[in-house]
Protein backbone atom coordinates (compact mmCIF):
# COMPACT_ATOMS: atom_id res chain seq x y z
CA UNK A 1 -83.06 41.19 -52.32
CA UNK A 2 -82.36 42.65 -55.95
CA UNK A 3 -83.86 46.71 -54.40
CA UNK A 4 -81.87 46.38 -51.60
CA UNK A 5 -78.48 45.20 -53.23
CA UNK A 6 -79.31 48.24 -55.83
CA UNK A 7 -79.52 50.50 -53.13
CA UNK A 8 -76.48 49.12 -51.30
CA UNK A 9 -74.34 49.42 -54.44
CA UNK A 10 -75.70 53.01 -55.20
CA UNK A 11 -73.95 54.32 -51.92
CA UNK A 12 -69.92 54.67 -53.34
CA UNK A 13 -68.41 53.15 -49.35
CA UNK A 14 -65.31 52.81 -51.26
CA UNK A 15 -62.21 51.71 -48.95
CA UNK A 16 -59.87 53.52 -48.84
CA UNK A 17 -59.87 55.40 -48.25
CA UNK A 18 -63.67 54.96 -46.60
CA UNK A 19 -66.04 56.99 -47.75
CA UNK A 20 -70.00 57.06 -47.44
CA UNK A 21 -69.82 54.71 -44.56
CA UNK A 22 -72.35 56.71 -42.27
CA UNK A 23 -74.57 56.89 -44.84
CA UNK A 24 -74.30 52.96 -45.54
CA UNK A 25 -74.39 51.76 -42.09
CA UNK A 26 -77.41 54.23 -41.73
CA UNK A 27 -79.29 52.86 -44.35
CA UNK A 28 -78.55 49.04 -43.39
CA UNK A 29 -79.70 49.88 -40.18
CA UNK A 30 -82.80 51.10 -41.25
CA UNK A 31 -83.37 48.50 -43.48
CA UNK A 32 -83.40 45.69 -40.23
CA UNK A 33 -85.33 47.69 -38.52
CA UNK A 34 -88.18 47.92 -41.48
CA UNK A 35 -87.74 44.16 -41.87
CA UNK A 36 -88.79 43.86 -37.37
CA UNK A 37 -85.04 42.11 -36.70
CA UNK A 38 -84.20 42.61 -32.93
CA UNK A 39 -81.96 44.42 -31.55
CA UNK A 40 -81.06 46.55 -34.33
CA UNK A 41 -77.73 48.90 -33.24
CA UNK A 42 -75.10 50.86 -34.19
CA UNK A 43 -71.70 49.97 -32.73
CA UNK A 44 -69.44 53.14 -34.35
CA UNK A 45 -69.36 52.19 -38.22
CA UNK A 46 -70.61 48.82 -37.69
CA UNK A 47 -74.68 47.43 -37.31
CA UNK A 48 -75.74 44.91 -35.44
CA UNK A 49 -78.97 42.50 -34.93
CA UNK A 50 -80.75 39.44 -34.18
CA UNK A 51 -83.39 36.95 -34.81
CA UNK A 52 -84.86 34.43 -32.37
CA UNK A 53 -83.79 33.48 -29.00
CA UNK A 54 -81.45 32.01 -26.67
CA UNK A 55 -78.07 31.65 -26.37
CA UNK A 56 -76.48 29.43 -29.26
CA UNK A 57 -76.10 32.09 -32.14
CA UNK A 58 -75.31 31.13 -36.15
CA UNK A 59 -73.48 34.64 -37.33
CA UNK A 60 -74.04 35.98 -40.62
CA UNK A 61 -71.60 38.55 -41.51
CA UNK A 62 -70.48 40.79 -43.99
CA UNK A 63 -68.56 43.59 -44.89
CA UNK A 64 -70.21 46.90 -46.79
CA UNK A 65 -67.31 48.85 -47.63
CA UNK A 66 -66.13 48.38 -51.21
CA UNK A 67 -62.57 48.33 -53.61
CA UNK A 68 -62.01 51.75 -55.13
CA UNK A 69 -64.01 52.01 -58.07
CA UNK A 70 -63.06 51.93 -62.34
CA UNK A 71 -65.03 55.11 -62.83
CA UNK A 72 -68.34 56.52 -61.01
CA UNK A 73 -70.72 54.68 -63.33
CA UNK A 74 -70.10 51.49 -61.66
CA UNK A 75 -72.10 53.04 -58.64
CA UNK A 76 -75.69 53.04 -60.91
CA UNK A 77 -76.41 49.39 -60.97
CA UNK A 78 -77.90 48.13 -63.57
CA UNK A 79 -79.14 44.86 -64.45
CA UNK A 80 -78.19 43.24 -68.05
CA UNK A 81 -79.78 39.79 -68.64
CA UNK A 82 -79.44 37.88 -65.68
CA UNK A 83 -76.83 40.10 -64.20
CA UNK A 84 -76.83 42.66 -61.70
CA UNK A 85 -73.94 44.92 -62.45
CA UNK A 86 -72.02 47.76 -60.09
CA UNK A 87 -69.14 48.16 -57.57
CA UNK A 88 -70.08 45.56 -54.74
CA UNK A 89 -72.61 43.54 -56.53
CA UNK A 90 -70.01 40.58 -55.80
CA UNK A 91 -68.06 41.80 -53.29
CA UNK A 92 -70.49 41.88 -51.31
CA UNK A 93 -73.67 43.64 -51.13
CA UNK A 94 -75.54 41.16 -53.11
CA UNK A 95 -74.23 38.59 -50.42
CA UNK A 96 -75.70 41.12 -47.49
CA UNK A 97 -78.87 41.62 -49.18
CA UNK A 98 -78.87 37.73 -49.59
CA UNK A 99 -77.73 36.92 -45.79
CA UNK A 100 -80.33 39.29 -44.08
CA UNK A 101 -83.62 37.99 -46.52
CA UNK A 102 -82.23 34.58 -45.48
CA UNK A 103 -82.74 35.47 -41.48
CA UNK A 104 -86.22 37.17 -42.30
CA UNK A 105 -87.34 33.80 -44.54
CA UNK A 106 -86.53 31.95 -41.45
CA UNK A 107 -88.04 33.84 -38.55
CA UNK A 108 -91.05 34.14 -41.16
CA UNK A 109 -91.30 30.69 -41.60
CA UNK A 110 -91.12 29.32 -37.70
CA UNK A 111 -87.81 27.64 -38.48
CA UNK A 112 -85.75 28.86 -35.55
CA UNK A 113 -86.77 26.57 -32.42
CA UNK A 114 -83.35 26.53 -30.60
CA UNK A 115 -81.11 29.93 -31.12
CA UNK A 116 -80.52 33.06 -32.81
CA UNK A 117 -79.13 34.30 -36.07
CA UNK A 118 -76.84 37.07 -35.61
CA UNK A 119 -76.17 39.95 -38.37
CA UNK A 120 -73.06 41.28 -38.27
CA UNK A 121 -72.30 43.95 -40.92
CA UNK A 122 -69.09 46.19 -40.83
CA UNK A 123 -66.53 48.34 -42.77
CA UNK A 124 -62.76 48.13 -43.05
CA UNK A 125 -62.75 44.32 -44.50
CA UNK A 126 -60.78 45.49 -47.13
CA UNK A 127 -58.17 47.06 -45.09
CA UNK A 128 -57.49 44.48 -42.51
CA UNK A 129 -60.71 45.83 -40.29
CA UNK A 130 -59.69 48.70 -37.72
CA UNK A 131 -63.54 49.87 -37.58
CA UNK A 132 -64.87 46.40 -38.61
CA UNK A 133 -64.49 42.89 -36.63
CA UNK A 134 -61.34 44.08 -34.88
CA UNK A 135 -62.98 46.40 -33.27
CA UNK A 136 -65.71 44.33 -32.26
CA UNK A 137 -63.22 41.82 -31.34
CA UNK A 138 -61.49 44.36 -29.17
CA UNK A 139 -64.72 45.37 -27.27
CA UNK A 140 -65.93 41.51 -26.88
CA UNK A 141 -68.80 42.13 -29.23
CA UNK A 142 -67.82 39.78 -31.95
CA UNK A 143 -68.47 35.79 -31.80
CA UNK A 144 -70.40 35.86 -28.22
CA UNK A 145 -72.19 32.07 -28.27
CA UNK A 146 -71.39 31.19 -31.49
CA UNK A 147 -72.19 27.95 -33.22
CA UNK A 148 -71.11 28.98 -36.44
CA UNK A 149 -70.07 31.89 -38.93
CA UNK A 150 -70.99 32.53 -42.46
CA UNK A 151 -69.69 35.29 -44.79
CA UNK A 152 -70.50 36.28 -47.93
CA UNK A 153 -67.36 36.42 -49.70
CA UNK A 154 -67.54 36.36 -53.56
CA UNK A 155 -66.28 32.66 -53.64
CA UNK A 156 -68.16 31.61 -57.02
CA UNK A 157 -69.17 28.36 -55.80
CA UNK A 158 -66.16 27.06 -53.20
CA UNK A 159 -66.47 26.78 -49.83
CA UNK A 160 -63.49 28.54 -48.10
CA UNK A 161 -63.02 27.32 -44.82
CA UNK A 162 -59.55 28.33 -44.49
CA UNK A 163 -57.38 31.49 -44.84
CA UNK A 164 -53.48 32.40 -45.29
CA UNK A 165 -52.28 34.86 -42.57
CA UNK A 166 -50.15 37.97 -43.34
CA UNK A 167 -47.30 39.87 -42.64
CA UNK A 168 -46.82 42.93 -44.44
CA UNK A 169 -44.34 45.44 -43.71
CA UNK A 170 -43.02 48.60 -45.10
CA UNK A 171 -38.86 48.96 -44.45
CA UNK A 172 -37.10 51.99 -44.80
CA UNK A 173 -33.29 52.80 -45.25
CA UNK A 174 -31.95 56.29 -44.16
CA UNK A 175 -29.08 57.75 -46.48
CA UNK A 176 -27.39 61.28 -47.22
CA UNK A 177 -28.40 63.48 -50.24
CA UNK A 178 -25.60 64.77 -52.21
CA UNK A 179 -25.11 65.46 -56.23
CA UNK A 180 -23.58 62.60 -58.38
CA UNK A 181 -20.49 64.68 -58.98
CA UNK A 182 -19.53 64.60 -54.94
CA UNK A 183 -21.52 61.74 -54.17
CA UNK A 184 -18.55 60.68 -51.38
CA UNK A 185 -20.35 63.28 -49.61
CA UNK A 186 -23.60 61.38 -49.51
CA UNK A 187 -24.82 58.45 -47.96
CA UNK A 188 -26.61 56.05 -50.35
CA UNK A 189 -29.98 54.58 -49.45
CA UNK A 190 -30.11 51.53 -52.16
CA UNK A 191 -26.65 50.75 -51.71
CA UNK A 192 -26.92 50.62 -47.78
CA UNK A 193 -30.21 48.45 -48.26
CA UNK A 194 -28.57 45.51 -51.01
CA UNK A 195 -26.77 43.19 -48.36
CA UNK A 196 -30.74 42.84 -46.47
CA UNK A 197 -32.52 42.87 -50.02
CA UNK A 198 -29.78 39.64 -50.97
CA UNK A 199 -31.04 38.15 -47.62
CA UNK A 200 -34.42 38.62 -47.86
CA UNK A 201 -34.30 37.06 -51.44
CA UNK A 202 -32.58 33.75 -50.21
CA UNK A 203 -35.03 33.51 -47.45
CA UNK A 204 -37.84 33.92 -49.96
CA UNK A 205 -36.32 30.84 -52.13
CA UNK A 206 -36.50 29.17 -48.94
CA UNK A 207 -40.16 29.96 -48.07
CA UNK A 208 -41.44 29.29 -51.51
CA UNK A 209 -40.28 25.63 -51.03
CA UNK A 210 -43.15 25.30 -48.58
CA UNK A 211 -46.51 23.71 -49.18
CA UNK A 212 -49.61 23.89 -47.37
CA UNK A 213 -51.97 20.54 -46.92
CA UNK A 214 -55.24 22.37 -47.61
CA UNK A 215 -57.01 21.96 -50.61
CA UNK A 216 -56.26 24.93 -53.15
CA UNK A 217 -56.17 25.19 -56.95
CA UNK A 218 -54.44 24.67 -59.29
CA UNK A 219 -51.34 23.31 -57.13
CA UNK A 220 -48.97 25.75 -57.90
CA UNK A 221 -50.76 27.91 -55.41
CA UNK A 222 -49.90 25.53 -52.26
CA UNK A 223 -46.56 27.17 -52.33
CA UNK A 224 -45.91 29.74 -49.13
CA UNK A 225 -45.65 33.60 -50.23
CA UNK A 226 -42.66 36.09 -49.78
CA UNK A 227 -43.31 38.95 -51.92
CA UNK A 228 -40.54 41.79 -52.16
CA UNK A 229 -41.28 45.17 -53.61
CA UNK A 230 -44.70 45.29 -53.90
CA UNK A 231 -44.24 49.10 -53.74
CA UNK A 232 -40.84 50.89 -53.69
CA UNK A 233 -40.02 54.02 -53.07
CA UNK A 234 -36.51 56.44 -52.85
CA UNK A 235 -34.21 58.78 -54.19
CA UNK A 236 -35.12 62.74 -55.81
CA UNK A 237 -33.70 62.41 -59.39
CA UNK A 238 -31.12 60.34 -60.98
CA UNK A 239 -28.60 62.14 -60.59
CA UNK A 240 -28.40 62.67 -56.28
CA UNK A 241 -27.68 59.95 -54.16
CA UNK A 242 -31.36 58.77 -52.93
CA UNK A 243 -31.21 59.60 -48.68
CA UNK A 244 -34.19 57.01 -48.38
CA UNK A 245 -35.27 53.74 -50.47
CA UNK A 246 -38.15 52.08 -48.84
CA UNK A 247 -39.78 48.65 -49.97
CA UNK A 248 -42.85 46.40 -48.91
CA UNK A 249 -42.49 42.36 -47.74
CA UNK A 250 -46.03 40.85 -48.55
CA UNK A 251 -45.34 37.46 -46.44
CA UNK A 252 -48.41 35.22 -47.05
CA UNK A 253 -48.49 32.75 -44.03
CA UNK A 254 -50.31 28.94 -44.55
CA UNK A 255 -52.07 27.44 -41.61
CA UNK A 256 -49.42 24.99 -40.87
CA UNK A 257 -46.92 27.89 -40.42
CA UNK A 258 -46.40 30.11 -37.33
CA UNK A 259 -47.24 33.76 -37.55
CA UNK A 260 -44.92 34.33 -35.06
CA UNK A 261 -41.97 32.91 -35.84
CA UNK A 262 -42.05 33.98 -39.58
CA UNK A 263 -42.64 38.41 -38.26
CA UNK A 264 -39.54 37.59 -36.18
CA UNK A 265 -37.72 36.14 -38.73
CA UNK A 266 -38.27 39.41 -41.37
CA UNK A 267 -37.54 41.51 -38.13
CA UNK A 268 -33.95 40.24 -37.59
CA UNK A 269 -33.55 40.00 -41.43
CA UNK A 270 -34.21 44.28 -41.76
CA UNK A 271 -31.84 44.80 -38.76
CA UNK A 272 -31.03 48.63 -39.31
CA UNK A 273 -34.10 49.63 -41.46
CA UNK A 274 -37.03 51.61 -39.75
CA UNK A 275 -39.68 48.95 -40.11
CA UNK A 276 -43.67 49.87 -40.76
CA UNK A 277 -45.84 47.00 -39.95
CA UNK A 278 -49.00 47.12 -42.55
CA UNK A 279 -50.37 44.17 -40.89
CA UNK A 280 -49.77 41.07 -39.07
CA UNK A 281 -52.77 38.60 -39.20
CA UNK A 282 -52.88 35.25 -38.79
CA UNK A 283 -54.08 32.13 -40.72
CA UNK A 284 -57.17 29.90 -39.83
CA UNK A 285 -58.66 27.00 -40.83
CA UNK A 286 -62.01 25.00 -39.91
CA UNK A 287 -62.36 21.26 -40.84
CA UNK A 288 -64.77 20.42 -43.66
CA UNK A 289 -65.55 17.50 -41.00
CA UNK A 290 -66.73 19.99 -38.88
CA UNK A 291 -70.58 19.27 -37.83
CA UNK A 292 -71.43 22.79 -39.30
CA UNK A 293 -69.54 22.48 -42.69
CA UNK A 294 -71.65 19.05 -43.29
CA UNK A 295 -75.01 20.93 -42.74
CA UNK A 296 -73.51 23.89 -45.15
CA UNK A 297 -72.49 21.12 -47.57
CA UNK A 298 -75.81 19.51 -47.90
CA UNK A 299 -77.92 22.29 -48.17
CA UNK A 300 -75.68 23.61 -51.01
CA UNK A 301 -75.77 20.28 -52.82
CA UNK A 302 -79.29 20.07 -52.47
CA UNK A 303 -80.29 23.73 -53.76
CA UNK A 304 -77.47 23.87 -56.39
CA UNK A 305 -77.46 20.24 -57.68
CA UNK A 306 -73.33 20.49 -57.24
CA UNK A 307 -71.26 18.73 -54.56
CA UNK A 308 -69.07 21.81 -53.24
CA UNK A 309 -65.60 21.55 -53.37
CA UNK A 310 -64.00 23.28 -49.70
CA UNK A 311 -60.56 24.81 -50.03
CA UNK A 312 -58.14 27.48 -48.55
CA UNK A 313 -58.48 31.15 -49.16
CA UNK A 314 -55.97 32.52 -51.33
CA UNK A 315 -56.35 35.84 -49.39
CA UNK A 316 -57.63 36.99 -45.92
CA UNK A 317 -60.82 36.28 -44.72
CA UNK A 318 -62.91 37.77 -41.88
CA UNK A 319 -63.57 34.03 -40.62
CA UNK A 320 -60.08 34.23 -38.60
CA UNK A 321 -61.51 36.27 -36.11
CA UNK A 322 -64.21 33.70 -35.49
CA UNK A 323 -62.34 30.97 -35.49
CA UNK A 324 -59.67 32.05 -33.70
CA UNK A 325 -62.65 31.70 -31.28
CA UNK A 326 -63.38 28.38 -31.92
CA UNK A 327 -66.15 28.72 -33.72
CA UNK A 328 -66.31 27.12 -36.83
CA UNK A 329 -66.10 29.75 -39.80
CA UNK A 330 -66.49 29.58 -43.68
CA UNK A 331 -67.32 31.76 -46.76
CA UNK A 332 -69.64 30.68 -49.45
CA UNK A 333 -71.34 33.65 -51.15
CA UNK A 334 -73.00 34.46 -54.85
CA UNK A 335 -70.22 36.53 -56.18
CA UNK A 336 -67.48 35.54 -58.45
CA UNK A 337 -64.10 36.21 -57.46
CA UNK A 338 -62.54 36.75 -60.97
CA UNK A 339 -64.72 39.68 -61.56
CA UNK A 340 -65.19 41.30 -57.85
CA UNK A 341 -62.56 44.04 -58.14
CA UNK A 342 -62.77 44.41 -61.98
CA UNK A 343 -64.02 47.08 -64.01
CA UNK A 344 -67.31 45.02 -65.29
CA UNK A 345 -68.14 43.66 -61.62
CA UNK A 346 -71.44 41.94 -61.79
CA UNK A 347 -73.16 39.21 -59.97
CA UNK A 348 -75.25 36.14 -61.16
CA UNK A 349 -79.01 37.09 -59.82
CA UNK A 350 -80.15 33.59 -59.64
CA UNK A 351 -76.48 32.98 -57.11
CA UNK A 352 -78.33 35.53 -54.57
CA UNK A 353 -81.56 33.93 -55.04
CA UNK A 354 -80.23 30.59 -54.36
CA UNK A 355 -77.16 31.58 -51.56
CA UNK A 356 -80.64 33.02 -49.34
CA UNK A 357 -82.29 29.13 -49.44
CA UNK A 358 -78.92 27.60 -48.59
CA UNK A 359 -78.07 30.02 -45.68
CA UNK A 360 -81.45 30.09 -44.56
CA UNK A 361 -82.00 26.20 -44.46
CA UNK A 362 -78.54 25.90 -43.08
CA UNK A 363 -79.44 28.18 -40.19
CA UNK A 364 -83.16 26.25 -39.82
CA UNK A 365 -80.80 22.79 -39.02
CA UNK A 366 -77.77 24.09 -37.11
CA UNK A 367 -80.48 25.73 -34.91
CA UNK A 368 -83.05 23.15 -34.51
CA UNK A 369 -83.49 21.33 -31.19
């Protein structure tokens, strides 16, 4: 598991603006093929395979492509103590490595009497997945008989088995250029946009009043998300009237909360702007009643000696297009999510070691006739 996460981490996928993916995919798929999984294949940027038989499938799946990186040493892994450091070693090619020895330990050992474990391994997570699981969603490739999905994600020791949704958009004012000194010639941008931006800001004191029921820490994170100006943009030099001011919404959606309802609301809120939309995904959630979650829960108490605690996702997660299936979805991987985008990105070796037993024994019971 450690040579192939080294490997994984020495190919720079890095998203965006997604780079190296051919060569990633390539060697992933080579790797399941060297390790006898079935049906090994290439669907565009994404790979694909099985173990066992029959219908009822238990998905493990992952995403190779990777955060831009500090500086092109983080691409020669390197292993200090009883760390494995590099871009990706927690977000999450240590979690692949650890997902795909899991299916292997379990074919090897006779463990799979009723199903199959499907590996699912695409690009684009970090960009709201275009090539990834939307695609395969798209095509009908992604979820077929599922019992249960389990992803990798760098949650250092949580169970996430919910998500927020999102709705990001880009809005863009139109205006006149003209030189301070005649600026009644001009049309400005800003001053057009202030009456929506006023708006937008009491809607936001509105939303931010809102609390979701999952579990989340600490409790100041509950609150609903509206955030304005992410990135802003307008205007030539200080002293022309700016013909264009453009600005991001970042609205972060809770489960309870309609996806729907809250895009139409920012719609009719930027009448009169050109509006870009950066993405529009929704929230999930899975019970941590759920039949699957109790299996995950006791096969991570067991190995790790730790009751897990479940809770929501402060971010996206790829488990929305499962469970917007049905099928009941969480991420529990060995990363830690303080570090996974950070200049000194490392993973605990002993979390990959031990993540393998609990998906593997987790697939051996959700499987078993």
């Amino acid at each position: 598991m450690l040579d192939l996460a080294k490997r994984l981490i020495a190919i720079p996928s890095e998203n965006p603006p997604g780079n190296h993916y051919e060569e990633c995919a390539g060697m992933l798929f080579e790797e399941l093929v060297r390790l006898g999984f079935d049906d090994v294949r290439r669907q565009g940027a994404c790979v694909l395979a099985s173990i066992g038989t029959g219908p009822r499938t238990l998905y493990f799946s992952g995403h190779y492509d990777v955060v831009p990186a500090h500086s092109r040493d983080q691409f020669q892994s390197c292993v200090v103590g009883q760390n494995l450091f590099g871009r990706g070693s927690s977000d999450m090619k240590s979690g692949l490595a650890a997902m795909i020895h899991a299916a292997t330990a379990v074919r090897d050992e006779e463990l799979l009497t009723s199903g199959r474990i499907g590996i699912v391994v695409v690009p684009d997570e970090e960009t709201a997945g275009p090539r990834g699981s939307r695609d395969l969603d798209a095509r009908g490739l992604l979820g077929k008989d599922g019992i249960g999905m389990l992803t990798p994600e760098p949650t250092g020791g949580i169970v996430w088995n919910a998500n927020r949704g999102a709705v990001t958009l880009c809005a863009t004012m139109r205006g006149k250029a003209a030189h301070v000194g005649r600026q009644f010639e001009g049309v400005n941008a800003f001053e057009r946009a202030l009456p929506t931006l006023a708006r937008l800001a009491e809607i936001k004191k509105e939303v931010e009043l809102r609390e979701t029921q999952h579990n989340i820490a600490p409790a100041v994170a509950r609150k609903s998300i509206l955030l304005l100006g992410g990135r802003i943009e307008g205007g030539t030099n200080f002293n022309v009237t700016p013909d264009r001011f453009s600005f991001t919404i970042d609205r972060r959606i809770n489960p309870e909360e309609n996806l729907e309802e809250e895009a139409r609301r920012l719609s009719d809120a930027l009448e009169g702007f050109e509006i870009e939309t950066l993405q529009c995904e929704p929230a999930a959630a899975t019970p941590e009643t759920d039949p699957f979650a109790v299996i995950l829960r006791r096969h991570i108490a067991s190995v790790t000696g730790k009751e897990p605690v479940f809770e929501m996702c402060p971010g996206l997660l790829e488990t929305r297009f499962y469970a917007a299936r049905g099928i009941p979805a969480f991420a529990y991987g060995p990363g830690l999510l303080t570090v996974s985008h950070g200049p000194n990105e490392f993973v605990p070796i002993r979390n990959i070691a031990q993540c393998a037993l609990i998906y593997a024994l987790t697939a051996a019971e959700a499987l078993r006739e």
